[in-house]
N, C-alpha and C. Protein backbone atom coordinates (compact mmCIF):
# COMPACT_ATOMS: atom_id res chain seq x y z
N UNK A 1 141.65 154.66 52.08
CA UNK A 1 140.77 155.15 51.04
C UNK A 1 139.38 154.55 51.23
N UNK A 2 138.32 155.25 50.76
CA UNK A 2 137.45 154.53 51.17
C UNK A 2 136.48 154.73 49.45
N UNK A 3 135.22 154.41 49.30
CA UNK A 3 134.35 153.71 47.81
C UNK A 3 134.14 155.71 47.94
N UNK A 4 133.17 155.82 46.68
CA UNK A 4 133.16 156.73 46.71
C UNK A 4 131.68 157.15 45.59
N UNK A 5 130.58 157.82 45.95
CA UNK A 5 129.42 157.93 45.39
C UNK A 5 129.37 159.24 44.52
N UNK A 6 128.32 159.07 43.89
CA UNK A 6 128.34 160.35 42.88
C UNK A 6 126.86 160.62 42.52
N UNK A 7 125.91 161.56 42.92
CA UNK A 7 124.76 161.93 43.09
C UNK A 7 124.19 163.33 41.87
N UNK A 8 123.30 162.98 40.57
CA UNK A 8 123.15 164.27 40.09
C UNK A 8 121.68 164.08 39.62
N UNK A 9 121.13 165.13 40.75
CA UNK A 9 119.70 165.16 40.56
C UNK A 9 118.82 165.99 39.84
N UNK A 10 117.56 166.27 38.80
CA UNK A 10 117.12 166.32 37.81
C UNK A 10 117.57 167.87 37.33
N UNK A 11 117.59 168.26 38.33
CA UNK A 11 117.97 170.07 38.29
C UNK A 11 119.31 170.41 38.63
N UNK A 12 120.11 169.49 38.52
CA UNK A 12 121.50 169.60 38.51
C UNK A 12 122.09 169.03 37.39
N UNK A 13 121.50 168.11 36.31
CA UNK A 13 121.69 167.81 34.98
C UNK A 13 121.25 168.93 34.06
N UNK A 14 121.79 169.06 32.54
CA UNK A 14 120.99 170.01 31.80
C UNK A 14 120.30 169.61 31.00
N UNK A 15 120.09 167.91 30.96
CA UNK A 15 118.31 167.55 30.36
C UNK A 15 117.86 167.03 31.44
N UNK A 16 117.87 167.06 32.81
CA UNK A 16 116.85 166.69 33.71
C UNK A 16 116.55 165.15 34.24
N UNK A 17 118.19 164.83 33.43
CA UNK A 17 118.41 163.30 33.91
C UNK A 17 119.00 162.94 35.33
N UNK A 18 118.43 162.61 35.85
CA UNK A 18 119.18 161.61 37.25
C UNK A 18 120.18 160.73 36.99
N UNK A 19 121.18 161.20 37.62
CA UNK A 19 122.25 160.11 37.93
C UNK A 19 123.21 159.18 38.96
N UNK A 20 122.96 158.13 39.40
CA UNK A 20 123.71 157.72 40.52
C UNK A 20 125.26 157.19 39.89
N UNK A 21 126.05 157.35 40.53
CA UNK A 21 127.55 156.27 40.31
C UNK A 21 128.18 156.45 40.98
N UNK A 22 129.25 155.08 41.61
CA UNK A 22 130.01 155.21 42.80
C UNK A 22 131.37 154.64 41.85
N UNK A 23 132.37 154.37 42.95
CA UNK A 23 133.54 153.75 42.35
C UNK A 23 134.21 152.73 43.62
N UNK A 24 134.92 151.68 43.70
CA UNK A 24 135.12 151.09 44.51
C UNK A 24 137.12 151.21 44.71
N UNK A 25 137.43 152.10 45.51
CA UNK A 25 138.59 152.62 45.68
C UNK A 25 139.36 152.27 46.79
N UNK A 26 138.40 151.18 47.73
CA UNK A 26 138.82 151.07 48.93
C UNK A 26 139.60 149.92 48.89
N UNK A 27 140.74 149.48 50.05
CA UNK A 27 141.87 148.26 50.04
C UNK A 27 143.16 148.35 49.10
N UNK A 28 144.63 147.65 49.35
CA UNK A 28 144.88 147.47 48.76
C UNK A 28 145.56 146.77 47.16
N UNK A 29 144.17 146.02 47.05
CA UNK A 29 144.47 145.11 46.01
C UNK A 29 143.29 145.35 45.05
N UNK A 30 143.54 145.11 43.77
CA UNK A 30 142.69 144.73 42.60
C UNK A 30 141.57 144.17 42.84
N UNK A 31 139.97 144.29 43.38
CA UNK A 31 138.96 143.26 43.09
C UNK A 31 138.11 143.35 41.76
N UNK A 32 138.48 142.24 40.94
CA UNK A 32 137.97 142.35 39.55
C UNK A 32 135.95 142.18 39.65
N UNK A 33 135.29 142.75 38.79
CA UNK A 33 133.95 142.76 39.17
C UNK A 33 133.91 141.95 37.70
N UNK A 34 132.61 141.54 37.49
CA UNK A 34 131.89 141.17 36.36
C UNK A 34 130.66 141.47 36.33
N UNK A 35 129.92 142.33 35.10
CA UNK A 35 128.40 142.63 34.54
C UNK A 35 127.67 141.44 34.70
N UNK A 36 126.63 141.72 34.91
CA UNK A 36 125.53 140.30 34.82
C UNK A 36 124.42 140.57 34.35
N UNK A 37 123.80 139.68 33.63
CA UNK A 37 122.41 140.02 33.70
C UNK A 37 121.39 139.28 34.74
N UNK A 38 120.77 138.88 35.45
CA UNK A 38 119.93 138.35 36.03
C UNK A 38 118.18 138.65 35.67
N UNK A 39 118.02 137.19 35.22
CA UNK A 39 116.44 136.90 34.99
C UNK A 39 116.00 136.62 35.86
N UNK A 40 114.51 137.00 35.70
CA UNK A 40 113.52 136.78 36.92
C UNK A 40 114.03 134.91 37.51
N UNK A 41 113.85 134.41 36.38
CA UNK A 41 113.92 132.72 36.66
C UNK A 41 115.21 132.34 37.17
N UNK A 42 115.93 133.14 37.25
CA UNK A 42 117.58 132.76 38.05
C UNK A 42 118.17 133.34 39.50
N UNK A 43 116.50 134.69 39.83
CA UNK A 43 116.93 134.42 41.01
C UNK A 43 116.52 134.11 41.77
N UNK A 44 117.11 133.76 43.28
CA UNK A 44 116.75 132.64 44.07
C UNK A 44 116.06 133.25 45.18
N UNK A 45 114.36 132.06 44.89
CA UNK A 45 113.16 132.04 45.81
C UNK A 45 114.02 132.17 47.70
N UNK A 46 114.86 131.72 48.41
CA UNK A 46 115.41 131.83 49.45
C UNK A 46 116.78 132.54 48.97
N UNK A 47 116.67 133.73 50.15
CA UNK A 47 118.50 134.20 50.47
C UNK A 47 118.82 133.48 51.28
N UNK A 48 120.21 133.24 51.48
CA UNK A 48 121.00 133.42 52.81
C UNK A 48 122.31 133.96 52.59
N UNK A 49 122.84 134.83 53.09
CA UNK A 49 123.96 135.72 53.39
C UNK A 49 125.06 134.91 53.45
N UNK A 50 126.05 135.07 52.73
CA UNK A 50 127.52 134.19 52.91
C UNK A 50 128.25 134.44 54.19
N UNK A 51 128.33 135.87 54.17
CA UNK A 51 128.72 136.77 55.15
C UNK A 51 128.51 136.60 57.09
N UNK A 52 126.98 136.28 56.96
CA UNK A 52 126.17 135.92 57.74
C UNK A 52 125.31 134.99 58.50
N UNK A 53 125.21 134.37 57.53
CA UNK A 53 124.31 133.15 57.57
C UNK A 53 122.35 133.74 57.69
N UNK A 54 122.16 134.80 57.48
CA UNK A 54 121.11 135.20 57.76
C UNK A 54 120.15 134.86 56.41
N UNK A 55 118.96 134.47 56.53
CA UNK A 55 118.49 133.87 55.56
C UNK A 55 116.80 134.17 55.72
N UNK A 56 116.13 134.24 54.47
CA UNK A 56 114.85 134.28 54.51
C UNK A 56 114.31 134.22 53.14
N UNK A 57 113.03 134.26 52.74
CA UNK A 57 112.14 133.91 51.52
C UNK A 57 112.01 135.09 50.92
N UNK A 58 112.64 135.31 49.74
CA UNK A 58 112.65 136.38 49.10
C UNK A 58 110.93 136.55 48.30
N UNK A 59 110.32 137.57 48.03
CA UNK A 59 109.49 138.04 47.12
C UNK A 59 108.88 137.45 45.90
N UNK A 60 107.62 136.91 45.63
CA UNK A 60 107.30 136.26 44.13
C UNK A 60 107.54 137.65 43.18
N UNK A 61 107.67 137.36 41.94
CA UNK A 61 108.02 137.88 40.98
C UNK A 61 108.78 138.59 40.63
N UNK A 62 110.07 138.56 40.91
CA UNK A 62 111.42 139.11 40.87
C UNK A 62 111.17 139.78 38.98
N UNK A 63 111.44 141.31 39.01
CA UNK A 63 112.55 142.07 38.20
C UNK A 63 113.55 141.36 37.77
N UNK A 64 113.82 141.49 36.27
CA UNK A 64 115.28 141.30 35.64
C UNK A 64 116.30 142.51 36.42
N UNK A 65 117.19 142.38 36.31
CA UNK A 65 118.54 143.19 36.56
C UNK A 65 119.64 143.26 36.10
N UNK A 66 120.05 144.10 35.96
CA UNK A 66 122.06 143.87 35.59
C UNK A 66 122.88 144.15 37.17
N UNK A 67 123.73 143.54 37.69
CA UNK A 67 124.89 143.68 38.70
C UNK A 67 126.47 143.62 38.22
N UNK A 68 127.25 144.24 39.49
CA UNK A 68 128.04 144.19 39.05
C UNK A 68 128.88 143.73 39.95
N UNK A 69 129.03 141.68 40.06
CA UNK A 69 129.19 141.46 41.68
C UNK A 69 130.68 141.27 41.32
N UNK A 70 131.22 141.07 42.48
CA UNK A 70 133.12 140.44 42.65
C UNK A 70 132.83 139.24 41.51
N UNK A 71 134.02 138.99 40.41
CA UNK A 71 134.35 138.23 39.57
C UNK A 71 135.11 136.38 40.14
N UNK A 72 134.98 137.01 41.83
CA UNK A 72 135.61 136.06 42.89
C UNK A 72 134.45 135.77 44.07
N UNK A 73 133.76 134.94 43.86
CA UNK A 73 132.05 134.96 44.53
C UNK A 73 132.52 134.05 45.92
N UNK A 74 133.72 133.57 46.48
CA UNK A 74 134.07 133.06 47.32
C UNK A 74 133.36 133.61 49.08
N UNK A 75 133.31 134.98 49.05
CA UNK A 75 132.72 135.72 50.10
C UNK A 75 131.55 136.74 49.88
N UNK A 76 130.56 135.90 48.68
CA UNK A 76 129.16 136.49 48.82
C UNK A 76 128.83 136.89 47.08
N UNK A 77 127.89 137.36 47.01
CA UNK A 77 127.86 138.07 45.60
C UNK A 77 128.10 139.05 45.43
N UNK A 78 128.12 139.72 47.17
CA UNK A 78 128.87 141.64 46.75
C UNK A 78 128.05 142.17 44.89
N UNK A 79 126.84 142.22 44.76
CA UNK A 79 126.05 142.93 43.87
C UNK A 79 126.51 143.95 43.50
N UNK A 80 126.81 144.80 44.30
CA UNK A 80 127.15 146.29 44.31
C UNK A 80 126.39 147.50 43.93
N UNK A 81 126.12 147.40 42.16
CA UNK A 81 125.13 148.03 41.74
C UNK A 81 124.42 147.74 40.58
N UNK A 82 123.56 148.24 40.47
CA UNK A 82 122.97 147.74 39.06
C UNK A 82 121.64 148.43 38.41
N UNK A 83 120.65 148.07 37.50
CA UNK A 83 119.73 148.74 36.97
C UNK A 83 118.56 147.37 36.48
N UNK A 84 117.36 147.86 36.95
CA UNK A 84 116.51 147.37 36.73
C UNK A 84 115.30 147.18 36.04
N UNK A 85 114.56 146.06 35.56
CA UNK A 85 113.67 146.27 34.00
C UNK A 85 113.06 147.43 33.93
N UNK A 86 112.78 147.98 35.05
CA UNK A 86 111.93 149.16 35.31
C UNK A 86 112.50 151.01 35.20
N UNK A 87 113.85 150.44 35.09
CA UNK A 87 114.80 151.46 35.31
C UNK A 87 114.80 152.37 36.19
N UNK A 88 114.83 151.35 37.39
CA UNK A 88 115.44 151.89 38.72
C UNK A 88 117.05 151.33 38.94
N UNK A 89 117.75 152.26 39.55
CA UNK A 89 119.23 152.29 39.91
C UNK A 89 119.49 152.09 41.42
N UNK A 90 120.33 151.62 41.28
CA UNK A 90 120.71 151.26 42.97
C UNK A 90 122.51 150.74 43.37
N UNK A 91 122.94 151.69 44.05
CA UNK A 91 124.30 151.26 44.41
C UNK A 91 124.20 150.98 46.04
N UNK A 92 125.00 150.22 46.57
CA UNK A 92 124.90 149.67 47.74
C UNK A 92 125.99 149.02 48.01
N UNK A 93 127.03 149.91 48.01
CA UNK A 93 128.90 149.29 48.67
C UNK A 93 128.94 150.59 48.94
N UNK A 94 128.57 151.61 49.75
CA UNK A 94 129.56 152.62 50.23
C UNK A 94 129.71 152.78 51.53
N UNK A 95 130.65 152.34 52.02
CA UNK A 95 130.72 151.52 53.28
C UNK A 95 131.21 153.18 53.80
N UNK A 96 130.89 153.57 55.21
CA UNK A 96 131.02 154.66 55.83
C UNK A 96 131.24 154.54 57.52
N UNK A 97 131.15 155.49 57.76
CA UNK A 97 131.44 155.32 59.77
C UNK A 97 130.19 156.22 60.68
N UNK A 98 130.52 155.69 61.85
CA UNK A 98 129.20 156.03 62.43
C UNK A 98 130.31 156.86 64.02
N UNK A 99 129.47 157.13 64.69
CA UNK A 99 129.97 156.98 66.65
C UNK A 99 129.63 155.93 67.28
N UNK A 100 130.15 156.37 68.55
CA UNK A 100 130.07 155.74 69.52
C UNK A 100 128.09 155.78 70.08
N UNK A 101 127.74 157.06 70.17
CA UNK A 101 126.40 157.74 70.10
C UNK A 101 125.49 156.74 69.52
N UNK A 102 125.53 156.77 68.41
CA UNK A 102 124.91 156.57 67.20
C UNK A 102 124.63 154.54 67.61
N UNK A 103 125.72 154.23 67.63
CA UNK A 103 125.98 152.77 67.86
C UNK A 103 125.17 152.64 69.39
N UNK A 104 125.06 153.36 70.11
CA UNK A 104 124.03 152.71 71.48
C UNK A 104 123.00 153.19 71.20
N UNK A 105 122.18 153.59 70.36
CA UNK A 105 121.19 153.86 69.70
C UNK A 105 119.93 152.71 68.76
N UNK A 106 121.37 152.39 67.83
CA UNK A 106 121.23 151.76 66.76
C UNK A 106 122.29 150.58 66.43
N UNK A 107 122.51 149.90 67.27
CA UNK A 107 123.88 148.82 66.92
C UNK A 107 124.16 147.98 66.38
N UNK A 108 125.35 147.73 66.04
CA UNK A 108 124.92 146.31 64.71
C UNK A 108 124.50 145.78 65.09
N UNK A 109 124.29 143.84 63.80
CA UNK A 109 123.52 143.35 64.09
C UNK A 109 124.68 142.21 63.64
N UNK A 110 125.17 141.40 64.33
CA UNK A 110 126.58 140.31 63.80
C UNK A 110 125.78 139.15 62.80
N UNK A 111 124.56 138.91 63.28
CA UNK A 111 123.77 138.23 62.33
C UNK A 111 122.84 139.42 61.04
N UNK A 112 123.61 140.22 61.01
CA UNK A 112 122.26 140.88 60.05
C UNK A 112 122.95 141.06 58.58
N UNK A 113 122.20 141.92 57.91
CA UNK A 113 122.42 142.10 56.63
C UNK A 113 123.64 143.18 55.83
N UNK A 114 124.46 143.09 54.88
CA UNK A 114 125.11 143.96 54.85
C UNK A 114 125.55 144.17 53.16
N UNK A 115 126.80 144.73 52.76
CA UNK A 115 126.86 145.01 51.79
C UNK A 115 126.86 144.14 50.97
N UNK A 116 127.15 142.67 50.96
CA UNK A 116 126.97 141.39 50.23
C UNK A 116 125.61 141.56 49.48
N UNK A 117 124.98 141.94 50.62
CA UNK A 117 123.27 140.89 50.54
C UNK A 117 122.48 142.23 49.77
N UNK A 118 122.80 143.64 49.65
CA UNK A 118 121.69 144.71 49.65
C UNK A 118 121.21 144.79 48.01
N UNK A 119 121.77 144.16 47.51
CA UNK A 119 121.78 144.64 45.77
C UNK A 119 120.61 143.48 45.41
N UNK A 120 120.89 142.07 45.69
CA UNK A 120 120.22 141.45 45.27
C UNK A 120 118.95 141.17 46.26
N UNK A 121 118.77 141.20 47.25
CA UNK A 121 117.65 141.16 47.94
C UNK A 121 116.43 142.32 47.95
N UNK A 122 116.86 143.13 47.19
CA UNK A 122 115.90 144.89 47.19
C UNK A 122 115.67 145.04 45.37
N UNK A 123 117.07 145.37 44.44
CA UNK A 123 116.70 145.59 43.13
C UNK A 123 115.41 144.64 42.40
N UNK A 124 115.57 143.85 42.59
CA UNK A 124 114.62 143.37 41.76
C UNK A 124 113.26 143.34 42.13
N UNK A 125 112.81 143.60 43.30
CA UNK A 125 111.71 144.03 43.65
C UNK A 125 110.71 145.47 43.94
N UNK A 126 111.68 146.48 43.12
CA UNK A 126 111.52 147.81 43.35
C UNK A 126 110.82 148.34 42.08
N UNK A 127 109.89 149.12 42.26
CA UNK A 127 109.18 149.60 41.05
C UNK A 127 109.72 151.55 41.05
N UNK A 128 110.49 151.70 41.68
CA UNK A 128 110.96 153.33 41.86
C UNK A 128 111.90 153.55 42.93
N UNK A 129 112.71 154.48 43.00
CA UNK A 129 114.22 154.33 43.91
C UNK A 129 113.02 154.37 45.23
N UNK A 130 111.54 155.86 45.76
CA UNK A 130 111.61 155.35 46.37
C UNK A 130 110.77 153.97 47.24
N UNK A 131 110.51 153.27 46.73
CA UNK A 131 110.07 151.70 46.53
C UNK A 131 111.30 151.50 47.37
N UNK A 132 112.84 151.75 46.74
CA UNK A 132 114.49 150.99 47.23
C UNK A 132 114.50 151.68 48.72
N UNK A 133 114.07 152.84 48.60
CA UNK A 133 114.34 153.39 50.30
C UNK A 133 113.42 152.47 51.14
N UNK A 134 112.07 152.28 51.00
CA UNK A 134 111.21 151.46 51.98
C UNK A 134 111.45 150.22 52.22
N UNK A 135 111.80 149.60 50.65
CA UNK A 135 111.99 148.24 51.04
C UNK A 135 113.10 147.94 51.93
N UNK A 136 114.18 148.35 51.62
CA UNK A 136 115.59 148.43 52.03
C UNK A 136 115.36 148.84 53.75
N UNK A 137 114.77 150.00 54.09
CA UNK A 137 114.16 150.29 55.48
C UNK A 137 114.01 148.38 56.15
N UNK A 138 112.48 148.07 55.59
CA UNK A 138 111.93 147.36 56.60
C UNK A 138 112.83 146.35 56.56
N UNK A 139 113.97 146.20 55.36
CA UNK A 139 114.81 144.99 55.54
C UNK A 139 115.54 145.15 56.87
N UNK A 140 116.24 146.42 57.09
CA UNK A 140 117.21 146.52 57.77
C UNK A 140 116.42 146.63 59.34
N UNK A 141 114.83 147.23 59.10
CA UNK A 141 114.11 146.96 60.62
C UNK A 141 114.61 145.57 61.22
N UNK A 142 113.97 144.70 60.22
CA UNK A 142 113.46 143.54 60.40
C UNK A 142 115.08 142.52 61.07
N UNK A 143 116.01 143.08 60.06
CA UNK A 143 117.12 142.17 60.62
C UNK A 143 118.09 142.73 60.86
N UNK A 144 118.65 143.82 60.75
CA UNK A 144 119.77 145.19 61.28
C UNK A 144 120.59 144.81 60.34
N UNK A 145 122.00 145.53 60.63
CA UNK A 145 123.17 145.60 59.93
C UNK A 145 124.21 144.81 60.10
N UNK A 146 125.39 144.69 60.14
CA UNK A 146 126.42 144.14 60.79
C UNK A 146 127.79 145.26 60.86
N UNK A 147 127.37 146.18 60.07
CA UNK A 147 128.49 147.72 59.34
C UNK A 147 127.37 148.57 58.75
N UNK A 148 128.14 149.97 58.84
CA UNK A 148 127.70 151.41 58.64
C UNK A 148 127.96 151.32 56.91
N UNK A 149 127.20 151.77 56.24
CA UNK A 149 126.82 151.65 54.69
C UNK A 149 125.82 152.61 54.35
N UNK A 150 126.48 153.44 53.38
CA UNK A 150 125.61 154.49 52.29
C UNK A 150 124.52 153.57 50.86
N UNK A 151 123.69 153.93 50.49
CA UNK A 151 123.42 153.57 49.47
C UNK A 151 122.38 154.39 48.81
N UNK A 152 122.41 154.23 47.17
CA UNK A 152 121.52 155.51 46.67
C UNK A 152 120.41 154.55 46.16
N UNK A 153 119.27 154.98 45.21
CA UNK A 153 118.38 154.63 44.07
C UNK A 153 118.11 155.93 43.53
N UNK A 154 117.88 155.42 42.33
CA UNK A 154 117.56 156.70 41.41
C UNK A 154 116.29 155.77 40.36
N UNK A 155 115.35 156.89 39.76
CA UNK A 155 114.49 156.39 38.75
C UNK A 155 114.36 157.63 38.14
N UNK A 156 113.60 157.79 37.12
CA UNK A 156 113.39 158.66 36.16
C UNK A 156 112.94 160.12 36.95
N UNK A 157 112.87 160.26 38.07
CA UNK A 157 112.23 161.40 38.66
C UNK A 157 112.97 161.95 39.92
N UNK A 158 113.53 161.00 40.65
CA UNK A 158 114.15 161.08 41.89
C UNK A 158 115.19 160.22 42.29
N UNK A 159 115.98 160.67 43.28
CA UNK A 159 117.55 159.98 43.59
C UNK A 159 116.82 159.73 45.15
């Protein structure tokens, strides 16, 4: 089984609302999540990836947020998704597959960034989903992937 996304954009609602939501369906065991809120003042001036060890200086003036990471933080914060002061949306666990093609192209990155790290290193610095596509871009320029991963943003206008 694998996570599973859910996309409804302004002209596919019948008041013209945008909507992102996924569901996490994949494995077979229970991973319990917990809501959060996160204040600017709680989150942290340096990342580094549990996952990874990949690490760098996050952004002055971090966005509040809500997430919704694993209730079991042993292997990362896994964020997943959440909404921001600005009311931008962002899911980032939909883990997917690629080729063989595709991979000598574009190949992972064993040190790079992945579904742990994407929620909290991008939401809170986004002023519009697409703000989440660019930033999220030069993240993944800058340090690649380690796995093939879907992810949306949505704001009051666009998915």
């Amino acid at each position: 089984m694998a996570c599973t996304t859910f996309l409804v954009g302004k002209k596919a609602s019948l008041d013209g609302t945008t909507l992102i939501a996924r569901n996490e369906d994949g494995g077979d065991k229970t991973n319990p999540q917990r809501f959060v809120v996160i204040n600017p003042e709680n989150q942290p001036k340096h990342y580094r990836s549990i996952a990874t060890a990949c690490e760098f200086d996050l952004p002055e003036n971090p966005l509040s947020y809500t997430s919704t990471p694993d209730a079991d933080s042993t292997y990362g914060i896994w964020a997943a998704a959440g909404i921001n002061s600005e009311n931008v949306a962002m899911t980032a666990t939909e883990t997917s597959t690629t080729n063989s093609r595709i991979l000598g192209l574009d190949p992972y990155v064993e040190t790079g960034l992945g579904e742990e790290d994407f929620t909290t290193i991008t939401l809170p610095y986004i002023q519009s989903a697409r703000e989440g596509v660019e930033r999220m871009g030069q993240l993944l320029e800058k340090y690649g992937t380690y796995e093939s991963n879907g992810m949306a943003f949505s704001d009051k206008d666009e998915i």
